[in-house]
Protein backbone atom coordinates (compact mmCIF):
# COMPACT_ATOMS: atom_id res chain seq x y z
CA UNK A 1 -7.33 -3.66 -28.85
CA UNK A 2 -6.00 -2.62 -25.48
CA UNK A 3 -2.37 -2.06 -26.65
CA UNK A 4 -3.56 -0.58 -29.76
CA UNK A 5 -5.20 1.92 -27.49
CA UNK A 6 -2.61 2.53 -25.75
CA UNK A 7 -0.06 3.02 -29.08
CA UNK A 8 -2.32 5.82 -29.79
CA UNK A 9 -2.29 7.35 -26.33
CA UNK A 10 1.71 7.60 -26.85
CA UNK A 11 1.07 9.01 -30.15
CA UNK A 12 -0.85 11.34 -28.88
CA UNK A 13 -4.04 10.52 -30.86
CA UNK A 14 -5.95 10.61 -27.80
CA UNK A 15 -9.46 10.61 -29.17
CA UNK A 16 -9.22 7.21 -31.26
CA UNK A 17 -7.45 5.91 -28.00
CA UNK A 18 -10.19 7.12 -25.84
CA UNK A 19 -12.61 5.53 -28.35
CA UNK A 20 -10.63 1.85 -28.14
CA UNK A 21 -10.66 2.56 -24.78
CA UNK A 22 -14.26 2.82 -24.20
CA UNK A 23 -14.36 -0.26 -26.65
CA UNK A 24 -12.19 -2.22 -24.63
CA UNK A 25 -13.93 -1.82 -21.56
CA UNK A 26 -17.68 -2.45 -23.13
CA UNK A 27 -16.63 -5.81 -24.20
CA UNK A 28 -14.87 -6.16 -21.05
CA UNK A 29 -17.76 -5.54 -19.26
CA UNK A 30 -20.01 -7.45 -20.75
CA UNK A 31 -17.66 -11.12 -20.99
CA UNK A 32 -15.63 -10.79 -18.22
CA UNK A 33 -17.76 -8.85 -15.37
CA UNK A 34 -17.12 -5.43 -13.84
CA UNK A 35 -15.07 -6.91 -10.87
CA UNK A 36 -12.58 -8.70 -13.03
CA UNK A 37 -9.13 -7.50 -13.10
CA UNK A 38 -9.11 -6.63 -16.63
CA UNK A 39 -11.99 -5.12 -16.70
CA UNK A 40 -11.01 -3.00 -13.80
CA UNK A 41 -7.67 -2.19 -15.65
CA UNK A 42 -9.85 -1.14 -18.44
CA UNK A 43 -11.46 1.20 -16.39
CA UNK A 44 -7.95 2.36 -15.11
CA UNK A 45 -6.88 2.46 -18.61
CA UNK A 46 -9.81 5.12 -19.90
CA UNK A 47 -9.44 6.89 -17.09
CA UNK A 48 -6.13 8.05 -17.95
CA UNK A 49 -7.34 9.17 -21.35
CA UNK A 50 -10.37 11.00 -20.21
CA UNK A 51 -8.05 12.80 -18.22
CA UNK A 52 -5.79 13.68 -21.06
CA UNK A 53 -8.60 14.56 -23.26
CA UNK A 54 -9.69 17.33 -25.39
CA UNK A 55 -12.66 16.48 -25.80
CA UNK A 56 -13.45 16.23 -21.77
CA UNK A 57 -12.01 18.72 -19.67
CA UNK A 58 -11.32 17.24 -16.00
CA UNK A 59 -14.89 18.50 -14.90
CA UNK A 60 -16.81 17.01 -17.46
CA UNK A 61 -19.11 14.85 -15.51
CA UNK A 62 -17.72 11.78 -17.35
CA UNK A 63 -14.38 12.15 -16.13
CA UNK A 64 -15.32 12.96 -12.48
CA UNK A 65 -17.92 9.36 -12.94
CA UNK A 66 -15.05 7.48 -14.29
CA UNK A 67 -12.54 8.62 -11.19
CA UNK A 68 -15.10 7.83 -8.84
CA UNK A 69 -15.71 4.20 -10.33
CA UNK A 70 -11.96 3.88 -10.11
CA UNK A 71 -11.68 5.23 -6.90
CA UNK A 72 -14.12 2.99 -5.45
CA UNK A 73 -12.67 0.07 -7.97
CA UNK A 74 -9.43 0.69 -6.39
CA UNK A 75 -10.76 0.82 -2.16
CA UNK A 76 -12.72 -2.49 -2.81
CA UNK A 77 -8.92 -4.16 -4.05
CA UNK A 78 -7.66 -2.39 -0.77
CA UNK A 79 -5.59 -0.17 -2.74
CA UNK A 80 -6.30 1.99 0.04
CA UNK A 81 -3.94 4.66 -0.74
CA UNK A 82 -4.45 5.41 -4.56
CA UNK A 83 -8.02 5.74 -3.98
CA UNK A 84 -7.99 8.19 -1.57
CA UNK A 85 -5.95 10.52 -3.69
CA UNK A 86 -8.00 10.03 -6.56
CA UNK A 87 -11.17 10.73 -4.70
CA UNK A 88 -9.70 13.78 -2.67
CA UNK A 89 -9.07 14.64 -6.45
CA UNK A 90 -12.81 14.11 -7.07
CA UNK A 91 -13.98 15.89 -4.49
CA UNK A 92 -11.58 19.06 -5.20
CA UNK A 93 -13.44 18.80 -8.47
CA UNK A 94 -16.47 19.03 -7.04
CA UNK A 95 -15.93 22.20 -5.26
CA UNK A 96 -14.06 23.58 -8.49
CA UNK A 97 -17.47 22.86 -10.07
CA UNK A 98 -20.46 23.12 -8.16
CA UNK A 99 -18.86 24.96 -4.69
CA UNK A 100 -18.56 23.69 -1.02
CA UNK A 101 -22.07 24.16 -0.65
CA UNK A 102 -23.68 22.84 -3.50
CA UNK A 103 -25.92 19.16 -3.17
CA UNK A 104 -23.47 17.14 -5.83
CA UNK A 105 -20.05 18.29 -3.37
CA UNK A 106 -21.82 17.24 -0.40
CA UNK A 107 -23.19 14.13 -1.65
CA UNK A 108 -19.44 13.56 -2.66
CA UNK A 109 -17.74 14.36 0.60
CA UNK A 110 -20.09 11.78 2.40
CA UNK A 111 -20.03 9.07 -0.18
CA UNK A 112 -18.39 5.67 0.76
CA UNK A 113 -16.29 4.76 -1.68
């Protein structure tokens, strides 16, 4: 199902790969675990299509949830680098969305990843 997704993410059918995607990682989820590393490159794997989307802009509160997961997914591998980016990305979202100021992009400047 996985590379099927992905066939459809190259042929730019993004919402049936989104919706494999999502499949993929339910079932993934449920058999193997969330810390697995298939389930975790399931998680990787939607993320890309959320942010590729149509149907979800970048700000859709989805998209920001699914970052974070992989951010944090990512810092508890010690794939220290690639989650900062991706949650300096979250948190520039944040601000984009709510302002500096707001609860959510203070909560998200102090959360541990």
């Amino acid at each position: 199902m996985s590379n099927l997704a992905s066939i459809f993410h190259k042929l730019d059918r993004l919402e049936e790969a989104e919706k494999m995607k999502r499949e993929v990682l339910a079932l993934q989820l449920e058999i193997l675990g969330p810390r697995h590393p298939d389930t975790i490159l399931a998680m990787e794997n939607l993320t890309v299509s959320l942010q590729f989307s149509d149907t979800l802009e970048p700000r859709h509160p989805d998209t920001i949830l699914a970052m974070t997961n992989l951010a944090a997914t990512l810092h508890r591998r010690s794939q220290l680098a690639e989650a900062e980016k991706i949650q300096r990305d979250v948190l520039a979202l944040y601000f984009r969305v709510h302002g500096h100021h707001h609860q959510e992009s203070l909560n998200a400047s102090y959360r541990p990843p």
